[in-house]
PDB file of N, CA and C in Angstrom:
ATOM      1  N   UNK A   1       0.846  -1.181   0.000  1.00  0.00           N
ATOM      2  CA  UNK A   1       0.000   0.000   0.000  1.00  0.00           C
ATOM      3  C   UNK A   1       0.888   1.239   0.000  1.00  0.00           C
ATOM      4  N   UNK A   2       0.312   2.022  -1.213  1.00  0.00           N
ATOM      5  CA  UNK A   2       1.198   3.604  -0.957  1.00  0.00           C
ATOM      6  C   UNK A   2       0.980   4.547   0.296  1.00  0.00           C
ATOM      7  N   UNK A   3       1.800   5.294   0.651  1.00  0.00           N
ATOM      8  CA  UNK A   3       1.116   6.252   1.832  1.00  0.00           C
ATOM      9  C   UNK A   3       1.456   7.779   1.117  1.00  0.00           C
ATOM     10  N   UNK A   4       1.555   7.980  -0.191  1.00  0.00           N
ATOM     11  CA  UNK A   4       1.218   9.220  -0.490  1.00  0.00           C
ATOM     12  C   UNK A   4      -0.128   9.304  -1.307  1.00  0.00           C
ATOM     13  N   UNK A   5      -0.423  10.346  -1.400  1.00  0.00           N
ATOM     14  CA  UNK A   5      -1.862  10.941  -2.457  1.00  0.00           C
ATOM     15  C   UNK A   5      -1.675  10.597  -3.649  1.00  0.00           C
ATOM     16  N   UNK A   6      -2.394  10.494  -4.541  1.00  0.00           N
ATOM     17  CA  UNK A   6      -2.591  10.718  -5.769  1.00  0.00           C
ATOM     18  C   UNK A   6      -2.098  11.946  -6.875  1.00  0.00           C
ATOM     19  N   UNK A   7      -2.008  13.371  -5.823  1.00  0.00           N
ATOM     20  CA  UNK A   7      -1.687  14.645  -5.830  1.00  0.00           C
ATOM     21  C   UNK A   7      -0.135  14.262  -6.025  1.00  0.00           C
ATOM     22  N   UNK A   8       0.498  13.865  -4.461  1.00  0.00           N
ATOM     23  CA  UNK A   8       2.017  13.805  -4.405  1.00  0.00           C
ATOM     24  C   UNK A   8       2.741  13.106  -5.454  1.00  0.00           C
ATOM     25  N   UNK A   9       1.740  11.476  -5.776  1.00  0.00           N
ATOM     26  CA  UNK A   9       2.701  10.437  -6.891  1.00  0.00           C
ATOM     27  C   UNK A   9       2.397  10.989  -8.252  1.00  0.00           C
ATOM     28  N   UNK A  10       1.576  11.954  -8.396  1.00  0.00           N
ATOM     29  CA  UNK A  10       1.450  12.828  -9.728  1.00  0.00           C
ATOM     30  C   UNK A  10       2.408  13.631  -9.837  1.00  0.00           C
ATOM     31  N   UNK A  11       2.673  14.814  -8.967  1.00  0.00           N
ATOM     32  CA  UNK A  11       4.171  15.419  -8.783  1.00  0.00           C
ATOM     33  C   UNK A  11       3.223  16.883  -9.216  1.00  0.00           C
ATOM     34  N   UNK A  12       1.758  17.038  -9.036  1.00  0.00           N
ATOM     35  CA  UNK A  12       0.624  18.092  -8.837  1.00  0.00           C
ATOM     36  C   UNK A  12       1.160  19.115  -7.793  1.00  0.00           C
ATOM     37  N   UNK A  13       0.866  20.386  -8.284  1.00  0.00           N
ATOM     38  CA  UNK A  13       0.657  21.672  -7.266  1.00  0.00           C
ATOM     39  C   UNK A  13      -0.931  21.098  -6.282  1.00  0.00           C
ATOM     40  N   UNK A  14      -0.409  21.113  -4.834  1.00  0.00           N
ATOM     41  CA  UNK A  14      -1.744  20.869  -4.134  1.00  0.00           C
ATOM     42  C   UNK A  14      -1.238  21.413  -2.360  1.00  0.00           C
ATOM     43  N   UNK A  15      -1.994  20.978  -1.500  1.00  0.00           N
ATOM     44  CA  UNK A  15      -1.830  20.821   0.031  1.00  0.00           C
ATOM     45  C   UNK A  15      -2.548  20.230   0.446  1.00  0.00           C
ATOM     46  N   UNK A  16      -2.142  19.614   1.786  1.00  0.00           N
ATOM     47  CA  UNK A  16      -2.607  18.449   2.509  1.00  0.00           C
ATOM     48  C   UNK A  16      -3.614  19.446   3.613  1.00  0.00           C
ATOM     49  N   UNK A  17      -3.239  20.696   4.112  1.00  0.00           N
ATOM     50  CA  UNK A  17      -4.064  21.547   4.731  1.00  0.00           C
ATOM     51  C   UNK A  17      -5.504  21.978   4.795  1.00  0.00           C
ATOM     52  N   UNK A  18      -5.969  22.485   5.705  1.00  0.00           N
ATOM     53  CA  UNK A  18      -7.392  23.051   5.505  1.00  0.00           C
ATOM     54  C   UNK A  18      -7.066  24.273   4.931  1.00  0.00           C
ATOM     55  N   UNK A  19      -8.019  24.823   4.140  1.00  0.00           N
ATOM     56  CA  UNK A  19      -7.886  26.681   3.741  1.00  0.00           C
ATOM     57  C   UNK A  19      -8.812  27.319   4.679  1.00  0.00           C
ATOM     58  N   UNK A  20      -8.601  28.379   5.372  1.00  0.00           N
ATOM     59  CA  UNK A  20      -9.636  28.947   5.858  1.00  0.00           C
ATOM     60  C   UNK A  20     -10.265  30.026   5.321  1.00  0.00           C
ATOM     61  N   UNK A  21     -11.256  30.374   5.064  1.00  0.00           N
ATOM     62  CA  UNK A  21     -11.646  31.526   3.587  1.00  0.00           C
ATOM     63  C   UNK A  21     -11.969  32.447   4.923  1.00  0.00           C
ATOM     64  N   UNK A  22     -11.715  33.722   5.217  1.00  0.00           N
ATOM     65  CA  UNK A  22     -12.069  34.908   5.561  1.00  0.00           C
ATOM     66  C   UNK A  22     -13.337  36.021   4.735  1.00  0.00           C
ATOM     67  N   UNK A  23     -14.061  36.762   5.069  1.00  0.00           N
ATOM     68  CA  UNK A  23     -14.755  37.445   4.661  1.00  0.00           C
ATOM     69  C   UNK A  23     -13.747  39.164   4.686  1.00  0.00           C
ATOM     70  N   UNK A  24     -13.160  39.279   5.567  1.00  0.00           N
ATOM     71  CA  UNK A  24     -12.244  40.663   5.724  1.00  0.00           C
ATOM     72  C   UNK A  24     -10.916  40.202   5.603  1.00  0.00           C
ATOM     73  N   UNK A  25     -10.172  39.411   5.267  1.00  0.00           N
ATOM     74  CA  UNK A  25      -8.790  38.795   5.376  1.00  0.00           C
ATOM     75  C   UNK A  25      -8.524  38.034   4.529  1.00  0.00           C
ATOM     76  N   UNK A  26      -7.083  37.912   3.830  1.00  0.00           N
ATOM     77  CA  UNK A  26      -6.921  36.905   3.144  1.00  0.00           C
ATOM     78  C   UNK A  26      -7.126  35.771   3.443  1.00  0.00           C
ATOM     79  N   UNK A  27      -7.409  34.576   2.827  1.00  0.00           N
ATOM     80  CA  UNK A  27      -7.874  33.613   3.539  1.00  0.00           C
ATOM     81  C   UNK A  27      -5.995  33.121   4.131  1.00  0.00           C
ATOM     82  N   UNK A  28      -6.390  31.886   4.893  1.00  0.00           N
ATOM     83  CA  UNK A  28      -5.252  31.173   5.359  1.00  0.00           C
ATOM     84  C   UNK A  28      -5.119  30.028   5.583  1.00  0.00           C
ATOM     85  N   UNK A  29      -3.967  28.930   5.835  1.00  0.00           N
ATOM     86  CA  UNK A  29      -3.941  27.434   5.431  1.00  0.00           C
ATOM     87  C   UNK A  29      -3.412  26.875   6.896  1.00  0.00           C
ATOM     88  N   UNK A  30      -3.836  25.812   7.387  1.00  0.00           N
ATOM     89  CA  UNK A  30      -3.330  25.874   8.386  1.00  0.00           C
ATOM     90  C   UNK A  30      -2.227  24.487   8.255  1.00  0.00           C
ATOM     91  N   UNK A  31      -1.880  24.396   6.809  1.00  0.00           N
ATOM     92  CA  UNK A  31      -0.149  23.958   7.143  1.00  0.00           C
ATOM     93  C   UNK A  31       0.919  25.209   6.710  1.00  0.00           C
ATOM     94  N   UNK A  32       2.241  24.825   7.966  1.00  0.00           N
ATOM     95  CA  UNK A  32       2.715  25.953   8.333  1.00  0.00           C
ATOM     96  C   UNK A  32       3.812  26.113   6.662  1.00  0.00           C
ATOM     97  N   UNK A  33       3.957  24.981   5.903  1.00  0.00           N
ATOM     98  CA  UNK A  33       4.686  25.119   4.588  1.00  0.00           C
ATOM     99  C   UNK A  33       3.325  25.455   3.293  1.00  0.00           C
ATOM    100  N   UNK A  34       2.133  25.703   3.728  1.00  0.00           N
ATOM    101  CA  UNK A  34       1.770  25.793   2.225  1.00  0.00           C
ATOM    102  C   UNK A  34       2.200  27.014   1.301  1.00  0.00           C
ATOM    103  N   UNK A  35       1.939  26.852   0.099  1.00  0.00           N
ATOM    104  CA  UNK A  35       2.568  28.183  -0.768  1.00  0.00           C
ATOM    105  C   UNK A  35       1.789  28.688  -0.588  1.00  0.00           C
ATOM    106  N   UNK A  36       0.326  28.824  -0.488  1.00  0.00           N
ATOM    107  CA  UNK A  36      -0.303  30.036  -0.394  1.00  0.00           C
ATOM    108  C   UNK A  36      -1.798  29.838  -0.216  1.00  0.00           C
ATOM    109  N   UNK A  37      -2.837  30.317  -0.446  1.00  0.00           N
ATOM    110  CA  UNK A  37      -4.199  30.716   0.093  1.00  0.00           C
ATOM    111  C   UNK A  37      -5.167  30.320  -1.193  1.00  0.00           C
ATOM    112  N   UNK A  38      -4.547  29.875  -2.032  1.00  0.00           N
ATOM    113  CA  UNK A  38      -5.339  29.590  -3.413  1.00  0.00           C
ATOM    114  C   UNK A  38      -6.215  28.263  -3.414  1.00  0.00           C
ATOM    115  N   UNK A  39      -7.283  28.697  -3.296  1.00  0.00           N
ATOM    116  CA  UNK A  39      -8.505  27.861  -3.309  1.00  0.00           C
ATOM    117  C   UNK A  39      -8.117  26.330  -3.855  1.00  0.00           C
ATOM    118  N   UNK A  40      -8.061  26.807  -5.198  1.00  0.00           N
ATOM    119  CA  UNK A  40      -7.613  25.381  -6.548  1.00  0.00           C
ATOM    120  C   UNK A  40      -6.940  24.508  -5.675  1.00  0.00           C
ATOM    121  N   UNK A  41      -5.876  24.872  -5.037  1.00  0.00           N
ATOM    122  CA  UNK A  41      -5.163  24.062  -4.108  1.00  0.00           C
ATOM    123  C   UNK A  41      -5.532  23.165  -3.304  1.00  0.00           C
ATOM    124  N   UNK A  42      -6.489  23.687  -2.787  1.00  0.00           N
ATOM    125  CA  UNK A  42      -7.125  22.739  -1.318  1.00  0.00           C
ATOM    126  C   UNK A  42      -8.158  21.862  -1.600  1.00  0.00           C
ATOM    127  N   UNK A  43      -7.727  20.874  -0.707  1.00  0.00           N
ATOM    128  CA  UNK A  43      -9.430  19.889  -1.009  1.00  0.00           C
ATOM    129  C   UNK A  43     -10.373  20.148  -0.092  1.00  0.00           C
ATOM    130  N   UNK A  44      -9.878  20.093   1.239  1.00  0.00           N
ATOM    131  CA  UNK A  44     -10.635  21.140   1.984  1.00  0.00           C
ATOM    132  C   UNK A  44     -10.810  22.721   2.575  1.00  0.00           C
ATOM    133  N   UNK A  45     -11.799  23.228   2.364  1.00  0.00           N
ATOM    134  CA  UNK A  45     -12.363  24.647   2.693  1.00  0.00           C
ATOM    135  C   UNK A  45     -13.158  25.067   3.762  1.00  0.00           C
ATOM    136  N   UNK A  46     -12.932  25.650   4.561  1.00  0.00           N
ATOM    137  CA  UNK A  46     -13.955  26.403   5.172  1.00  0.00           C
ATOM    138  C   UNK A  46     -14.157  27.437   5.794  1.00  0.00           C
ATOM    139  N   UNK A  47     -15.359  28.096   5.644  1.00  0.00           N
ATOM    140  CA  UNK A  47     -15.709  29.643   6.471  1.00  0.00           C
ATOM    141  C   UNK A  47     -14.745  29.829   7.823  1.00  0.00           C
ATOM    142  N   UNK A  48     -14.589  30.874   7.618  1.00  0.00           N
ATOM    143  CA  UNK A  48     -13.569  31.446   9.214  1.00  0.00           C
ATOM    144  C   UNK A  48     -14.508  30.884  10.656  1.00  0.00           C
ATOM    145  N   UNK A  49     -15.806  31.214  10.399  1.00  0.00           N
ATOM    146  CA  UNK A  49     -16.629  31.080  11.603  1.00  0.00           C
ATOM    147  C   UNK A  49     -16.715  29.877  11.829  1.00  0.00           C
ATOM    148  N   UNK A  50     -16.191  28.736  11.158  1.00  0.00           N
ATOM    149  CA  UNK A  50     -16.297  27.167  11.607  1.00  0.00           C
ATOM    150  C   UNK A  50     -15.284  27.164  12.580  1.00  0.00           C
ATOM    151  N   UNK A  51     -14.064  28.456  12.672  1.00  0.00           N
ATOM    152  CA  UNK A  51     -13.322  28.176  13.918  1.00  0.00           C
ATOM    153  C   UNK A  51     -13.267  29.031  14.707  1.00  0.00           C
ATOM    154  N   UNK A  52     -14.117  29.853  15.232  1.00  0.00           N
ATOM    155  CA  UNK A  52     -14.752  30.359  16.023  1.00  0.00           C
ATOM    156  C   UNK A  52     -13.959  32.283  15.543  1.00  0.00           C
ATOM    157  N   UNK A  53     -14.080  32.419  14.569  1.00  0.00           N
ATOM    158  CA  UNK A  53     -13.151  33.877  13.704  1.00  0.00           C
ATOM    159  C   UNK A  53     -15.039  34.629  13.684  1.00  0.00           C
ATOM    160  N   UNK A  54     -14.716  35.888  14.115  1.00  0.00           N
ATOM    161  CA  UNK A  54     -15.792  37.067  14.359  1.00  0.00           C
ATOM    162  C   UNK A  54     -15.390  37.896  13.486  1.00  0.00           C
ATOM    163  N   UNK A  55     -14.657  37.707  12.213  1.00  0.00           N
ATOM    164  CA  UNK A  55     -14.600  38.546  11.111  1.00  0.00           C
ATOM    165  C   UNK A  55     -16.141  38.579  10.198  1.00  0.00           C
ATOM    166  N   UNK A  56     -16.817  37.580   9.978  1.00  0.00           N
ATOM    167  CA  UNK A  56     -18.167  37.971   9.132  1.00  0.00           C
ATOM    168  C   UNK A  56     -18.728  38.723   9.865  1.00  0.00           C
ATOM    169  N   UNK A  57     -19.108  38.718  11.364  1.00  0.00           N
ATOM    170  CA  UNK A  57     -19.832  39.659  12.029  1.00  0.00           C
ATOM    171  C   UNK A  57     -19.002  40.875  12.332  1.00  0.00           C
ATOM    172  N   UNK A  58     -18.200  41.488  11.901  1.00  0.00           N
ATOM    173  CA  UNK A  58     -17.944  42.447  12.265  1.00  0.00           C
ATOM    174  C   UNK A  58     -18.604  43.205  11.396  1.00  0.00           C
ATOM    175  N   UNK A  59     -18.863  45.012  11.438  1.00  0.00           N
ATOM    176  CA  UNK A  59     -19.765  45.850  10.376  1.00  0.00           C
ATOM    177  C   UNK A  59     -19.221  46.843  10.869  1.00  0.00           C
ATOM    178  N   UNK A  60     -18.692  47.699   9.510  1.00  0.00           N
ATOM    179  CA  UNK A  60     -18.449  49.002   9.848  1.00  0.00           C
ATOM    180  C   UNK A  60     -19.405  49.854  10.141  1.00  0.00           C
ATOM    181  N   UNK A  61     -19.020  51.215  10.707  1.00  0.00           N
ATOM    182  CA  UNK A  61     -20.067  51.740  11.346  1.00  0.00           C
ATOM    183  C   UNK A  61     -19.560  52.743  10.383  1.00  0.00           C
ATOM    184  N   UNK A  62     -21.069  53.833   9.975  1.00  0.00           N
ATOM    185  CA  UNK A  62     -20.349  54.991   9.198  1.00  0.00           C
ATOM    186  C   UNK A  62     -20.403  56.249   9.866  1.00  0.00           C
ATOM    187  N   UNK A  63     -19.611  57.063   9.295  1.00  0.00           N
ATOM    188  CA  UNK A  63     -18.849  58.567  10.043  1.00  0.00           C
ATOM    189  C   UNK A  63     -20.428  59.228  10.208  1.00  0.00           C
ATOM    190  N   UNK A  64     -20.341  59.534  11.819  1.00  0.00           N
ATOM    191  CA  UNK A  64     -21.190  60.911  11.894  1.00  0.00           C
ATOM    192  C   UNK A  64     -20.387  62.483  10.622  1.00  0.00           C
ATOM    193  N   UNK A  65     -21.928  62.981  10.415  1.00  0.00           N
ATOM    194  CA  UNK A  65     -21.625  63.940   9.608  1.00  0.00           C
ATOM    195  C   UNK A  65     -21.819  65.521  10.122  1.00  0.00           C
TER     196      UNK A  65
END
């Protein structure tokens, strides 16, 4: 039995990480080597608020005039 992916024995751009998608922030990966935040990449995704991130609820307030 192999113990790499399909991704790795292809020699594919990918990550083994979660992405976390932000609503105010770039999103972020929570392996500490991924190249970067690009969706295509990941197999798994999810909203900031699945880990307890108060960025969707935040709301700007607008300037008294």
């Amino acid at each position: 039995m192999e113990s790499s992916c399909r991704e790795c024995a292809a020699g594919l751009a990918h990550c083994h990480g979660t992405l976390i998608v932000h609503e105010l922030h770039r999103g972020e990966c929570t392996e500490p080597d991924c190249d970067g935040p690009e969706l295509v990449l990941h197999l798994l995704v999810i909203d900031c608020d699945a880990v307890g991130c108060a960025c969707s609820q935040q709301t700007s307030h607008p300037l008294a005039v």
